[in-house]
Protein backbone atom coordinates (compact mmCIF):
# COMPACT_ATOMS: atom_id res chain seq x y z
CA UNK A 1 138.05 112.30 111.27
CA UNK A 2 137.51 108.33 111.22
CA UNK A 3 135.63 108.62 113.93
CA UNK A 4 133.76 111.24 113.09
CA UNK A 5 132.86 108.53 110.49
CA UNK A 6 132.43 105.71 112.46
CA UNK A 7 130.31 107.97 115.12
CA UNK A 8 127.84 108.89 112.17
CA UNK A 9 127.45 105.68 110.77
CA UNK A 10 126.81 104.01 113.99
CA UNK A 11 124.20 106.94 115.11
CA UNK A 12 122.38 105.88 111.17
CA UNK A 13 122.39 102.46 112.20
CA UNK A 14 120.53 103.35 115.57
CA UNK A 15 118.15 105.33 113.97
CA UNK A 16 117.21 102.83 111.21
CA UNK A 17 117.19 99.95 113.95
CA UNK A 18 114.84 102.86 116.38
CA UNK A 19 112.71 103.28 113.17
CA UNK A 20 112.33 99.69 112.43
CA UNK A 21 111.40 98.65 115.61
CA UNK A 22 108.80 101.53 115.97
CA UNK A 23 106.89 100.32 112.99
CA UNK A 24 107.40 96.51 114.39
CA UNK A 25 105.05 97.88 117.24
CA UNK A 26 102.91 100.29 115.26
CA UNK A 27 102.47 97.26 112.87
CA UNK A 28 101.39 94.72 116.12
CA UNK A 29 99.35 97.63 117.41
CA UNK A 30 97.64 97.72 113.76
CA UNK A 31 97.59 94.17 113.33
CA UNK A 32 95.39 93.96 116.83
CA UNK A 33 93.72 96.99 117.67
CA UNK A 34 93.50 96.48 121.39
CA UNK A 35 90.47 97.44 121.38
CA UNK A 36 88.20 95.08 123.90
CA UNK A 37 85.51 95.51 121.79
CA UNK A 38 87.54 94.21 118.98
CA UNK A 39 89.39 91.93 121.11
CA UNK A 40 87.87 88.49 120.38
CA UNK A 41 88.92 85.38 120.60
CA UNK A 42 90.85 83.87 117.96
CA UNK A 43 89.88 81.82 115.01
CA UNK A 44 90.85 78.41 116.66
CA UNK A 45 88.46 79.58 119.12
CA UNK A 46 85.90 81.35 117.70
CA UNK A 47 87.07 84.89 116.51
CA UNK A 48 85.84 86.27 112.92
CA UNK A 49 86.70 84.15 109.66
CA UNK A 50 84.36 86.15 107.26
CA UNK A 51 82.03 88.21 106.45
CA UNK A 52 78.86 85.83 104.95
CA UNK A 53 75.60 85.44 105.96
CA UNK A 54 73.28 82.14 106.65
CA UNK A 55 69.87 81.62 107.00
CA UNK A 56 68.27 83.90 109.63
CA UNK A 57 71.28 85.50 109.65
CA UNK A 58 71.35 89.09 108.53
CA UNK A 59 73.56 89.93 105.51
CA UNK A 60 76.98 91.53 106.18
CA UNK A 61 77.14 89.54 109.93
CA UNK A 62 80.52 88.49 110.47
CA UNK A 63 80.42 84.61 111.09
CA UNK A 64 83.11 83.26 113.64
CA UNK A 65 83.67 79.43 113.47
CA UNK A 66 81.78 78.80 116.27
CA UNK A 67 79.02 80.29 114.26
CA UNK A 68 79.67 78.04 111.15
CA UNK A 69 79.58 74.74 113.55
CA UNK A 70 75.92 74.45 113.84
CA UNK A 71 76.05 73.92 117.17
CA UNK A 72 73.06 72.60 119.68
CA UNK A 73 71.97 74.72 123.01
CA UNK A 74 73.43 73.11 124.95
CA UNK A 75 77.13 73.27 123.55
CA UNK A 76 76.80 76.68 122.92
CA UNK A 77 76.38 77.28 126.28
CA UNK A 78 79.19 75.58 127.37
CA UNK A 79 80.94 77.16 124.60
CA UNK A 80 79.89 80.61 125.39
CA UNK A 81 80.42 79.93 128.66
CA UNK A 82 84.45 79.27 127.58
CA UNK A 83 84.86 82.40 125.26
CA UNK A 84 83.25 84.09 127.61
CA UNK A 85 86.38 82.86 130.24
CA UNK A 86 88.81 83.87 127.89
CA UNK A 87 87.33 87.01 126.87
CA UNK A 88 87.47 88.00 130.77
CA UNK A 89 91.30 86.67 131.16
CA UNK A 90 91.86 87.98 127.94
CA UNK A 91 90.58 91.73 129.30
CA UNK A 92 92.53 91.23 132.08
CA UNK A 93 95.68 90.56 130.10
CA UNK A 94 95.48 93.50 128.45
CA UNK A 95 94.78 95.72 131.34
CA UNK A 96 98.36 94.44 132.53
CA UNK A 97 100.06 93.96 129.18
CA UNK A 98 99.13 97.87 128.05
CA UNK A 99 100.82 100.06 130.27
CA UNK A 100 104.02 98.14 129.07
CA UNK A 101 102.94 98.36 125.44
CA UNK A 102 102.47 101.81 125.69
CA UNK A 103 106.10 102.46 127.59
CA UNK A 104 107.87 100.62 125.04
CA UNK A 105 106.27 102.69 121.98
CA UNK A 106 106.61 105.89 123.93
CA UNK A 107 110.06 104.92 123.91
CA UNK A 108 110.80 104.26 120.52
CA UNK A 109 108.88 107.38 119.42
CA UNK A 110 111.53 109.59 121.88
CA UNK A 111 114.18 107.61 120.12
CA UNK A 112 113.17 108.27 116.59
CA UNK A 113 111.82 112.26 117.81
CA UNK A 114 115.52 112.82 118.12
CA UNK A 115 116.56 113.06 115.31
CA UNK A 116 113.82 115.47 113.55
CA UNK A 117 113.41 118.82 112.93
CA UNK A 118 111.33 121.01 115.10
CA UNK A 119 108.89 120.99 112.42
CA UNK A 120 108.89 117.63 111.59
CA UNK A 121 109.25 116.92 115.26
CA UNK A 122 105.29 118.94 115.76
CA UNK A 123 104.12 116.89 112.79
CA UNK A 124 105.06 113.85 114.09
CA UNK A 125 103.64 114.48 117.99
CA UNK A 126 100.29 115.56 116.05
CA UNK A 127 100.50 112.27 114.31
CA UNK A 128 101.21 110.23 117.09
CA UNK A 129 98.44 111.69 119.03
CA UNK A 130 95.49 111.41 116.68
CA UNK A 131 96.87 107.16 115.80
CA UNK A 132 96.04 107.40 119.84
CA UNK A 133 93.18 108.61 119.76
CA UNK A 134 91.93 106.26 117.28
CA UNK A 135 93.01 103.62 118.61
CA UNK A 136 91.66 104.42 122.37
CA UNK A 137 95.13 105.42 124.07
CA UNK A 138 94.29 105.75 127.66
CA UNK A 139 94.54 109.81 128.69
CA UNK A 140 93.50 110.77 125.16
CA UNK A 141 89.85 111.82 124.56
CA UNK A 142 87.89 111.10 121.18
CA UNK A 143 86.91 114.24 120.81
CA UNK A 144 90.74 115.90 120.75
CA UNK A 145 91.52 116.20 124.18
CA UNK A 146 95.04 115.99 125.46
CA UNK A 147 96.61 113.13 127.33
C-alpha cells in the first residue's frame, strides 16, 4: 500500500512538472511567435518599441528605434544593410532551431495526453492543432488541413 502511495504521488509530481514545462514552451512560443514575418530584430537593434506616429509618418505605424534615431541616408543604409544580415541569420536560425522546438513540445504534449480522458484527450488534439495553425506549424494548412 505505501507504495501504491509513493507510486501516485510521484506520477502527480510528473504530471505537474510535464504540465509546467508545456506551458514554459507554449508561453516562449507566445512570447515570440516565430513567425518570420514577425521575427524582427530586437529593440537594441531595431525591433518595435511602440506604436506612435511622426511627421510623414502614417498614424498607427509601429516605430522601431532605428526609426526614432533620425538617421541620415547614408547610415540607414549601412544600418539596413545590418538588420538586414541579421534578419537573414536570424531566418536561418530558425529554420534549424524549429524542428527541435517543435520535437520538444510534441513531446510534452504526449506527456501531458497521458493522462486525459478520451474526451478530453480529442479536445485537447483539436486545441493543439488550431494554436498550430495559427501560429504557422509546418504540415498544418490555414485553411484546416491536417498535418
Amino acid at each position: 500500500m505505501r507504495n501504491e502511495e509513493t507510486r501516485v504521488k510521484l506520477v502527480t509530481a510528473a504530471v505537474i512538472v510535464a504540465v509546467f514545462a508545456a506551458g514554459i514552451v507554449v508561453g516562449l512560443a507566445l512570447d515570440r511567435s516565430f513567425s518570420p514575418a514577425l521575427a524582427g530584430p530586437p529593440d537594441e537593434v531595431g525591433g518595435p518599441t511602440e506604436t506612435a506616429s511622426r511627421e510623414g509618418e502614417p498614424a498607427g505605424k509601429t516605430l522601431t528605434i532605428i526609426d526614432r534615431l533620425d538617421l541620415d541616408p547614408r547610415q540607414r543604409v549601412l544600418i539596413d544593410s545590418v538588420l538586414d544580415d541579421f534578419q537573414a541569420r536570424m531566418a536561418g536560425f530558425q529554420k534549424e532551431y524549429r524542428p527541435r522546438y517543435w520535437a520538444l513540445v510534441d513531446s510534452s504534449r504526449a506527456e501531458v495526453r497521458q493522462f486525459l480522458s478520451e474526451e478530453q484527450a480529442t479536445l485537447h488534439d483539436s486545441l493543439t492543432f488550431e494554436s498550430d495553425r495559427r501560429r504557422g506549424r509546418p504540415g498544418t494548412k490555414r485553411d484546416g488541413g491536417v498535418r
